[in-house]
N, C-alpha and C. Protein backbone atom coordinates (compact mmCIF):
# COMPACT_ATOMS: atom_id res chain seq x y z
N UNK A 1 136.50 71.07 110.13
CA UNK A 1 136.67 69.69 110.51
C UNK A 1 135.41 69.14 111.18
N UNK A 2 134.99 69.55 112.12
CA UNK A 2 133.77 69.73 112.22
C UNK A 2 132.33 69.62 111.63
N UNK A 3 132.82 70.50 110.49
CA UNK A 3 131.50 69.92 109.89
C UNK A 3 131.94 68.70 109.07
N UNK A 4 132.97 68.26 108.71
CA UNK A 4 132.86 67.16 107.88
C UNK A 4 132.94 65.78 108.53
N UNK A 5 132.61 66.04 110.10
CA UNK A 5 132.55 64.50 111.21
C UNK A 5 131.36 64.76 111.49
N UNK A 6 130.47 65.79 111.48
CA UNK A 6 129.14 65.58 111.73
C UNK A 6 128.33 64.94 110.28
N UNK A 7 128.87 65.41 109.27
CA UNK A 7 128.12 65.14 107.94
C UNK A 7 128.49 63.50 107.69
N UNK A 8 129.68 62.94 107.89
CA UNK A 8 129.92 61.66 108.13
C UNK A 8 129.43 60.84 108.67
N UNK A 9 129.16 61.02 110.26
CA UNK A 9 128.53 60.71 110.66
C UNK A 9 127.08 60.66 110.91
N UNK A 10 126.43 61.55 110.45
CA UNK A 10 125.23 61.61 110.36
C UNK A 10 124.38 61.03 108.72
N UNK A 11 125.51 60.35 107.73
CA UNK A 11 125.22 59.85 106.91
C UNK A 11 125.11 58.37 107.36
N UNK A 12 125.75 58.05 108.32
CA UNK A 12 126.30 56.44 109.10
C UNK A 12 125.06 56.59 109.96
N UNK A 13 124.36 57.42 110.82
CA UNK A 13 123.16 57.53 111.42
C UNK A 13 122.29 56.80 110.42
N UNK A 14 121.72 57.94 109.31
CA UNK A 14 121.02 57.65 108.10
C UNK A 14 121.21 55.97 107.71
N UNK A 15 121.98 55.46 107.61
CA UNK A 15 122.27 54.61 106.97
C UNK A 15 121.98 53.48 107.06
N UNK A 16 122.05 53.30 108.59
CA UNK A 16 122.35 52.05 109.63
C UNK A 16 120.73 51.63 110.34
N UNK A 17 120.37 52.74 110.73
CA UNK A 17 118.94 52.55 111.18
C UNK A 17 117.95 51.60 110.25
N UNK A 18 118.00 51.65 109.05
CA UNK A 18 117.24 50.86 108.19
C UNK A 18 117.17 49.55 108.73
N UNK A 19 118.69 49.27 108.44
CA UNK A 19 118.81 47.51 108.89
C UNK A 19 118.24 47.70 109.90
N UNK A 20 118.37 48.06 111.31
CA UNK A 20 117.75 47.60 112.47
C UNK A 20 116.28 47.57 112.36
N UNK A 21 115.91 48.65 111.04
CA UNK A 21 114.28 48.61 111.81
C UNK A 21 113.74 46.95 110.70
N UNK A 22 114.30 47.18 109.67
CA UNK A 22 114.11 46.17 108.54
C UNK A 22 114.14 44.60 109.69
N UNK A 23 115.41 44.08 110.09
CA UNK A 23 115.88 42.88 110.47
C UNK A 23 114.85 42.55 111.78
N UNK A 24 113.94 41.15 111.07
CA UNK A 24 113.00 41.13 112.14
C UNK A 24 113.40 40.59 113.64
N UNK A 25 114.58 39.57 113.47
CA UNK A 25 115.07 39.17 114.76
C UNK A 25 116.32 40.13 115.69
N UNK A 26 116.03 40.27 116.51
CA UNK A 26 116.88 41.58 117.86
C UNK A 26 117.36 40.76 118.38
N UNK A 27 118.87 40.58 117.96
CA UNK A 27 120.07 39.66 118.81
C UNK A 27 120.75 40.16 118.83
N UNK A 28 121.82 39.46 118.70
CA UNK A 28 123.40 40.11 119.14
C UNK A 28 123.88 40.61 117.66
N UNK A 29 123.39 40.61 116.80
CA UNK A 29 123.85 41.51 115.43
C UNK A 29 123.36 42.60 115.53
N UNK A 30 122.04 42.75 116.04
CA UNK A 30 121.05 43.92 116.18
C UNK A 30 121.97 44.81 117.59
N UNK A 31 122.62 44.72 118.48
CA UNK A 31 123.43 45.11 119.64
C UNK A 31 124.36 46.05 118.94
N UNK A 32 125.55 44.94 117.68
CA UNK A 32 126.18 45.51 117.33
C UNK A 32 125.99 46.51 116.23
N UNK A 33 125.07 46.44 115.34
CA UNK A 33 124.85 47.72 114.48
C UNK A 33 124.14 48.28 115.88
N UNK A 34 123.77 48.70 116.45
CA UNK A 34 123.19 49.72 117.21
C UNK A 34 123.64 50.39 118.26
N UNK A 35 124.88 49.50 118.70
CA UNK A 35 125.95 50.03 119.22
C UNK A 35 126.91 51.24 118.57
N UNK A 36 126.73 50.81 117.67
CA UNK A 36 127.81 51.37 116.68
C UNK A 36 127.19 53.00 115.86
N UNK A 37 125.30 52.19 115.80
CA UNK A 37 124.73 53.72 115.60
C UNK A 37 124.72 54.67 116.64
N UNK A 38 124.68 54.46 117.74
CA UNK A 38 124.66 55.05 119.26
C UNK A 38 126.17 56.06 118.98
N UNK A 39 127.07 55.14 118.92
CA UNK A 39 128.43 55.93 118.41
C UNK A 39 128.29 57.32 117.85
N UNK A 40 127.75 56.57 116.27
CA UNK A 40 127.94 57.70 115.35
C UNK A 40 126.41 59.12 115.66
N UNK A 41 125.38 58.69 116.77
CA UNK A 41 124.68 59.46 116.99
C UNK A 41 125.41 60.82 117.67
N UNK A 42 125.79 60.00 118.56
CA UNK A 42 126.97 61.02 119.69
C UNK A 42 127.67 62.05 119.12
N UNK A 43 128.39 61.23 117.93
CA UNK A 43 129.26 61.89 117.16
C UNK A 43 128.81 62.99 116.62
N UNK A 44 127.69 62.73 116.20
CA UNK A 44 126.52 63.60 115.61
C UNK A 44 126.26 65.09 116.40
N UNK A 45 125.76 64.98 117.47
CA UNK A 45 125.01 65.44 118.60
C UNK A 45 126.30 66.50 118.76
N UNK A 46 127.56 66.06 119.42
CA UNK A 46 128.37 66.70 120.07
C UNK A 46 129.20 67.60 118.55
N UNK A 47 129.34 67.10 117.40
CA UNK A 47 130.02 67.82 116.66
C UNK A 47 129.09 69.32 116.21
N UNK A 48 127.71 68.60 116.47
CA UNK A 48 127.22 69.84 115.73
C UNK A 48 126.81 70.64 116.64
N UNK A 49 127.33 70.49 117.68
CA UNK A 49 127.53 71.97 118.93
C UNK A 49 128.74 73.24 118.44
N UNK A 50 129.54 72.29 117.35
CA UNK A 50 130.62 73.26 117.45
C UNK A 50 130.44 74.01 115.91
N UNK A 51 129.33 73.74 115.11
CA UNK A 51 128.73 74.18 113.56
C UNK A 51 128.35 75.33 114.28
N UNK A 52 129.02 76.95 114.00
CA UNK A 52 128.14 77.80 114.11
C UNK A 52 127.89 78.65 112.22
N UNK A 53 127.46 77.77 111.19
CA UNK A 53 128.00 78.49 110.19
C UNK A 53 126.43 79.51 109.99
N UNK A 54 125.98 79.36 110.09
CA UNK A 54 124.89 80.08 109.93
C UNK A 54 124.16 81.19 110.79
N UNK A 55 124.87 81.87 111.37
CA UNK A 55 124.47 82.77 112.47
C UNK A 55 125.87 83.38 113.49
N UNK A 56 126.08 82.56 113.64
CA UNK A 56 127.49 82.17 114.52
C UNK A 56 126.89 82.36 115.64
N UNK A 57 125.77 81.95 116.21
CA UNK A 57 125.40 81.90 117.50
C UNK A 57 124.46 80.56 117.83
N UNK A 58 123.89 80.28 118.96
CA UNK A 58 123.21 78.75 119.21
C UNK A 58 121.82 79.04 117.74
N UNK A 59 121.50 77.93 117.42
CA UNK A 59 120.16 77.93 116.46
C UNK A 59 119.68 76.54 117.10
N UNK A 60 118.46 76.51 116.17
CA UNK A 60 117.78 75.35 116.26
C UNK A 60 118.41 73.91 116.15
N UNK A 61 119.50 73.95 115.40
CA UNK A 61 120.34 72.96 114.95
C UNK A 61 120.80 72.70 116.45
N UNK A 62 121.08 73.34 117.11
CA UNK A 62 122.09 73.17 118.66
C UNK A 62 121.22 71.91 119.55
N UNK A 63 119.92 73.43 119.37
CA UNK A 63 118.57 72.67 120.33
C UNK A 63 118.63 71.31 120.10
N UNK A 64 118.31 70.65 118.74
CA UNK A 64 118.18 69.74 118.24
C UNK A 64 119.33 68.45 118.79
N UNK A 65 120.34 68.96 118.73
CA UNK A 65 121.36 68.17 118.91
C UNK A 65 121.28 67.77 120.00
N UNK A 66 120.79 68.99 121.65
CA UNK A 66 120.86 68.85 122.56
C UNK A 66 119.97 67.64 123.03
N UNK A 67 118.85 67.84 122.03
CA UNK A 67 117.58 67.17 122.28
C UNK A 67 117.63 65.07 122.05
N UNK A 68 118.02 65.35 120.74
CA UNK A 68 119.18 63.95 120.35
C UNK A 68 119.80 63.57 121.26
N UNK A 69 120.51 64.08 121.43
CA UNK A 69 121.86 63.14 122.38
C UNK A 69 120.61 63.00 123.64
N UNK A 70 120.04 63.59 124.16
CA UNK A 70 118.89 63.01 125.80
C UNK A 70 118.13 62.19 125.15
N UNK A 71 117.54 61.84 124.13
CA UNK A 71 116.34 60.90 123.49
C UNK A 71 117.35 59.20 123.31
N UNK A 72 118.73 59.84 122.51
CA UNK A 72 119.42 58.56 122.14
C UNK A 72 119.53 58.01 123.70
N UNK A 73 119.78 58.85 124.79
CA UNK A 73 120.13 58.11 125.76
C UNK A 73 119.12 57.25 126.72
N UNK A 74 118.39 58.14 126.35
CA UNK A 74 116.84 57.72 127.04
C UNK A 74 116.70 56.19 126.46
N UNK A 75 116.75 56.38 125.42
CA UNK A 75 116.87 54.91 124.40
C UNK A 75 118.03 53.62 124.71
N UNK A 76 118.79 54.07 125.10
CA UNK A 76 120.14 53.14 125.29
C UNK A 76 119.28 52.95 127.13
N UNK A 77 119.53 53.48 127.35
CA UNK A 77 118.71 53.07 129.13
C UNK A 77 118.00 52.50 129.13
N UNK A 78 116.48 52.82 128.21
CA UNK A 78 115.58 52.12 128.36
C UNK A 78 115.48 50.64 127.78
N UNK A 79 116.25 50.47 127.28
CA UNK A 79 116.25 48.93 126.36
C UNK A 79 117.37 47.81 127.48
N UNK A 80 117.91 48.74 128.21
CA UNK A 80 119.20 48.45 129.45
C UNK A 80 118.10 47.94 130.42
N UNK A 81 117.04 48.57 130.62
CA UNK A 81 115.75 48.42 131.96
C UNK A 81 114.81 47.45 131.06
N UNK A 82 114.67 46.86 129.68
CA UNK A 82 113.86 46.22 129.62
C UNK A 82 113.12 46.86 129.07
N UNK A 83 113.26 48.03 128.86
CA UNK A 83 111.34 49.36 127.88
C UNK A 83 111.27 49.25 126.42
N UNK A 84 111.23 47.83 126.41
CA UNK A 84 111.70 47.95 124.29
C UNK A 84 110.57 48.78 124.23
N UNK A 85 109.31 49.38 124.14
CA UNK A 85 108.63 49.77 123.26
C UNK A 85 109.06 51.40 123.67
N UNK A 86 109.33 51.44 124.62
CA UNK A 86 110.00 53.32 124.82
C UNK A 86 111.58 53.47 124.04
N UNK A 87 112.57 52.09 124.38
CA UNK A 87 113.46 52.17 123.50
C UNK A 87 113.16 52.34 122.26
N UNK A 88 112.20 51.70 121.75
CA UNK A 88 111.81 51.84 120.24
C UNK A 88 111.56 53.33 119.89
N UNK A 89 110.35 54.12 120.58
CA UNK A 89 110.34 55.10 119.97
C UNK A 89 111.57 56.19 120.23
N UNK A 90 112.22 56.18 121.06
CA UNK A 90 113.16 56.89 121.77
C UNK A 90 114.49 56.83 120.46
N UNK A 91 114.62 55.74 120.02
CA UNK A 91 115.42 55.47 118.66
C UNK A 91 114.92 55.72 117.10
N UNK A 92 113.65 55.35 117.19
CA UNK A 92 113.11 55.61 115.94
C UNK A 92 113.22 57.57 116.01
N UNK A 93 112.70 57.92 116.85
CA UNK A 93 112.36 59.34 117.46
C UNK A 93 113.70 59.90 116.69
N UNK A 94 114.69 59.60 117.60
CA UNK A 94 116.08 60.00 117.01
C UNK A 94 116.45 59.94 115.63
N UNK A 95 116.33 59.07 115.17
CA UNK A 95 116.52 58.49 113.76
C UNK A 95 115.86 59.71 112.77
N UNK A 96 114.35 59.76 112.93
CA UNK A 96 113.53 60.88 112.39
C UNK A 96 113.70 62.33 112.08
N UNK A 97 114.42 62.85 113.51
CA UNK A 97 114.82 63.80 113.89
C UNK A 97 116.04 64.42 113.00
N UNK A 98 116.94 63.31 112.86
CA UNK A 98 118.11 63.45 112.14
C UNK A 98 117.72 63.49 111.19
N UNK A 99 116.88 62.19 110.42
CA UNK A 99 116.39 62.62 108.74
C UNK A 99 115.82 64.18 108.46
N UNK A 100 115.03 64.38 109.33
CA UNK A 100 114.84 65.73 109.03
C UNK A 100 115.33 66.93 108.98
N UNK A 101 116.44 67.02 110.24
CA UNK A 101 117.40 68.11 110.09
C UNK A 101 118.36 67.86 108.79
N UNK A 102 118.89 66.55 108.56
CA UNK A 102 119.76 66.15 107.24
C UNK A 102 119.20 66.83 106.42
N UNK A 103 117.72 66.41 105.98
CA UNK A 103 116.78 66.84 104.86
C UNK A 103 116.80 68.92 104.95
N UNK A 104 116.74 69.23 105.79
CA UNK A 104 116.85 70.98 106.22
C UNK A 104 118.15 70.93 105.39
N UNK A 105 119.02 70.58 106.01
CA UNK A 105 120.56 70.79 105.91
C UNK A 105 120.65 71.06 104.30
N UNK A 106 120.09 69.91 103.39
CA UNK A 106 120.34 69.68 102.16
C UNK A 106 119.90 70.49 101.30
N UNK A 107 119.16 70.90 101.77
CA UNK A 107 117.87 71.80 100.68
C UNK A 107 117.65 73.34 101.07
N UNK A 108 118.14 74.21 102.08
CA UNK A 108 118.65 75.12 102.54
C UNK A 108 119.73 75.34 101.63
N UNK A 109 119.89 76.55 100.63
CA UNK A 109 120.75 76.99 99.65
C UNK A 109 122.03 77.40 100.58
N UNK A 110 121.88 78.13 101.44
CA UNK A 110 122.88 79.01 102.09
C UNK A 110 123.58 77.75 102.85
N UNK A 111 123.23 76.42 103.30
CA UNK A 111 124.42 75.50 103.92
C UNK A 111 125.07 75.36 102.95
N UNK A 112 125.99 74.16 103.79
CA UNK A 112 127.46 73.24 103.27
C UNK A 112 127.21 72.64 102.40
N UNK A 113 126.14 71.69 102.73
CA UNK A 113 125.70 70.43 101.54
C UNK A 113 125.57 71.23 100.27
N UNK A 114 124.47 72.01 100.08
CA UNK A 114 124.56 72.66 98.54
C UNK A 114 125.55 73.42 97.68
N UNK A 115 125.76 74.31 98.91
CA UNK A 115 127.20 75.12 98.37
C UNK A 115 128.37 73.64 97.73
N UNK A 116 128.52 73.02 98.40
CA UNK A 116 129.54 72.03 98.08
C UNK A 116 129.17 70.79 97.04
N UNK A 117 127.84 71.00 96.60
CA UNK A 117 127.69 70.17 95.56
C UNK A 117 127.55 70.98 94.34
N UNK A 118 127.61 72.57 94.39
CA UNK A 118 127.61 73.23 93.12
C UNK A 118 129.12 73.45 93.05
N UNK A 119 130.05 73.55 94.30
CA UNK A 119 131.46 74.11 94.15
C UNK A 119 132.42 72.48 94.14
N UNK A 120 131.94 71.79 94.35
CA UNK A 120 132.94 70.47 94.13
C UNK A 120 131.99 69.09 94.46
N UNK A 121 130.94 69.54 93.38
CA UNK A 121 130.57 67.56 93.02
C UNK A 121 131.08 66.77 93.67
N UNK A 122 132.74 66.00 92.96
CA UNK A 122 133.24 65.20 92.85
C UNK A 122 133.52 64.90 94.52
N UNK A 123 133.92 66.09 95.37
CA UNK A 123 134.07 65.62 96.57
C UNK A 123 132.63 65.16 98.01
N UNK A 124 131.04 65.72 96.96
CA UNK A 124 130.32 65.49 97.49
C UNK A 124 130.24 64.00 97.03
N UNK A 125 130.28 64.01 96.04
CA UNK A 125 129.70 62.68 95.68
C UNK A 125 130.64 61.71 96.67
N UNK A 126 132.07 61.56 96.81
CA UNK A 126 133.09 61.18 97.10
C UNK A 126 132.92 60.59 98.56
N UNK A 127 132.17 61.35 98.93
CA UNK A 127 132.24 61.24 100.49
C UNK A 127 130.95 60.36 100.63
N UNK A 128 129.80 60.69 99.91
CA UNK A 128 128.65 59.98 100.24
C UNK A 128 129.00 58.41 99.63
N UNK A 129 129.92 57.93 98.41
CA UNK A 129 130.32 56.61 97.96
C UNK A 129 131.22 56.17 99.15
N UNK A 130 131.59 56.83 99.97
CA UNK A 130 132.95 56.40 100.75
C UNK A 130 132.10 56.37 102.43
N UNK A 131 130.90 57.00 102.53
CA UNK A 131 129.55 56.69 103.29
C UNK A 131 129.16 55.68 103.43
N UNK A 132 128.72 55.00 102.23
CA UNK A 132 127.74 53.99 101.95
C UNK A 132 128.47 52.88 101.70
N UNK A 133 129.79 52.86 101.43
CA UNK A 133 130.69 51.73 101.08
C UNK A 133 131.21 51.41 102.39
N UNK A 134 131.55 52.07 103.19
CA UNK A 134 132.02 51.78 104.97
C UNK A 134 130.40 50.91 105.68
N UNK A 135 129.40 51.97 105.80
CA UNK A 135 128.03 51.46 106.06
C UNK A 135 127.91 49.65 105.56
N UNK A 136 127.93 49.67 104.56
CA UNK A 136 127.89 48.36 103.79
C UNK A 136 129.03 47.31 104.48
N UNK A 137 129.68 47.71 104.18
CA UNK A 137 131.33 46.60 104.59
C UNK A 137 130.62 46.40 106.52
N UNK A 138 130.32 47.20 106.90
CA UNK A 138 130.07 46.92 108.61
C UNK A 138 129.13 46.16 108.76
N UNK A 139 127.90 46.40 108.15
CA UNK A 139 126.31 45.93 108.43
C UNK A 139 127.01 44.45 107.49
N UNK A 140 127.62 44.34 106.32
CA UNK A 140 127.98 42.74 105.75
C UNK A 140 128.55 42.09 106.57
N UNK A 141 129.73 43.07 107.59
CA UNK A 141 130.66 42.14 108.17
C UNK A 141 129.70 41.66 109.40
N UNK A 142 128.90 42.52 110.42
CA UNK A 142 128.04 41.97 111.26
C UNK A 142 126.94 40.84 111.34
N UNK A 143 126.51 41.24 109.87
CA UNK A 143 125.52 40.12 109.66
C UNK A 143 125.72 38.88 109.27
N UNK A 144 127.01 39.02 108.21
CA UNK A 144 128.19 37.61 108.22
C UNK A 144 128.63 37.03 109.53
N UNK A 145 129.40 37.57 110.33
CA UNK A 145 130.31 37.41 110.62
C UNK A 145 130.25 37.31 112.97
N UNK A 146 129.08 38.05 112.90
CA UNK A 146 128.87 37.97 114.51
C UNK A 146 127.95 36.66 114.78
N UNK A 147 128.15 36.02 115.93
CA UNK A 147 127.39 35.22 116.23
C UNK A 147 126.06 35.52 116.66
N UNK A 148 124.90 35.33 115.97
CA UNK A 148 123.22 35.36 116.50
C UNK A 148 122.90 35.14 117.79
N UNK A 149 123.45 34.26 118.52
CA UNK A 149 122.98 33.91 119.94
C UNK A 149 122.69 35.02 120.84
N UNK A 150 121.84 35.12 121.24
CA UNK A 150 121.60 36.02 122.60
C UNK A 150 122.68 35.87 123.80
N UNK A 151 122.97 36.89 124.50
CA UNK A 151 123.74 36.12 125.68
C UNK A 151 122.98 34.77 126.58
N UNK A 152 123.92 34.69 127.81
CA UNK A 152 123.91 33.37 128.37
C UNK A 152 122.63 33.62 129.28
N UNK A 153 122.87 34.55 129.87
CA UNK A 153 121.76 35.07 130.77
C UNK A 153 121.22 36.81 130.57
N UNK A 154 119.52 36.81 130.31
CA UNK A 154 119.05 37.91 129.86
C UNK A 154 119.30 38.83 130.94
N UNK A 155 119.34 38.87 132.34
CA UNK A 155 119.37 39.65 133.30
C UNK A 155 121.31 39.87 133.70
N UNK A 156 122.02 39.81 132.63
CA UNK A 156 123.30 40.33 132.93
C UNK A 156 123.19 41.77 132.37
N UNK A 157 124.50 42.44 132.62
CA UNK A 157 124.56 43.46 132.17
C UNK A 157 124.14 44.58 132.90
N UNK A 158 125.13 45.93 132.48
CA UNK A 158 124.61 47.11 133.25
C UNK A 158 123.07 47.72 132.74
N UNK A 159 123.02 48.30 134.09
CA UNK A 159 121.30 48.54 134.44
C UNK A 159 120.25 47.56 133.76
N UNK A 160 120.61 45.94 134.03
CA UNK A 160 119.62 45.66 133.22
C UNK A 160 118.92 45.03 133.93
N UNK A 161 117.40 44.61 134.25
CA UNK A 161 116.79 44.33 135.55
C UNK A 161 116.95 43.40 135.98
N UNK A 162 116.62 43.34 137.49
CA UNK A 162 116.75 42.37 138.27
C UNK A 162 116.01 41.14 138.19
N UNK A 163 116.07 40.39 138.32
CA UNK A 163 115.34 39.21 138.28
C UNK A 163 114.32 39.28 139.12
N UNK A 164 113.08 38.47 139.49
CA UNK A 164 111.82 38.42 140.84
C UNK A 164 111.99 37.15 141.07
N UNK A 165 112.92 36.26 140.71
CA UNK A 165 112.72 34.88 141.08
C UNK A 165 113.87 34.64 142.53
């Protein structure tokens, strides 16, 4: 179960980051897909503490995760304090990180991903159409459907700085 909420979610990681880095204006659509990637990062991070298929003991995959979940947060704080350009890399960072372990994951004979696309296609494929079709329906409904406006005042919100005036 486990592995199939990390692989889910870490396809919704994959997925979602594009739009944010693509969409040149950072409003309140940009909040909510990134809110929502923050989610599925977590999801990410904490499920694949409990993947021991390859060893059955901590691996690099753990490290990694451990490392993720402190970078995503570093990232969610720092954009909370005002550090877009540390939030930036702190997210992009993350984002990277994941493509690359995904990319390990896939191409490593002895994982899930391969074994399960020579032993049941139909349910790999299945999951990645049922990936990208959720991804889609969210990022349409946000970009339709949320209002653009920034909030009322930039200095609301937790940890977000104080004003000097």
């Amino acid at each position: 179960m486990f592995i199939a909420i990390h692989a889910l979610a870490a396809s919704g990681v994959v997925l979602l980051a594009p739009v944010q880095l693509i969409r040149r204006t950072k409003d309140r659509k940009h909040r909510w897909i990134g809110r929502s990637w923050v989610i599925l990062m977590y999801f990410v991070c904490i499920s694949g503490m409990f993947i021991y298929t390859l060893s059955g003991s901590f691996t690099v995959f753990h490290a990694l995760a451990i490392f993720t979940f402190a970078t995503t947060t570093i990232g969610v704080i720092s954009i909370r304090l005002g550090k877009v350009r540390r939030h930036v890399s702190m997210m992009v960072g993350s984002w990277l990180g994941a493509l690359a372990a995904g990319t390990f994951a896939a191409i490593i004979p002895s994982r899930d991903i391969p074994q399960l696309a020579v032993a049941e296609p139909g349910l790999l494929w299945g999951a990645v159409a049922f990936v990208v079709i959720a991804a889609t329906l969210w990022v349409g409904y946000v970009l339709r459907f949320v209002p653009a406006q920034a909030r009322i005042s930039s200095n609301s919100g937790f940890l977000r700085k104080k004003s000097m005036t």
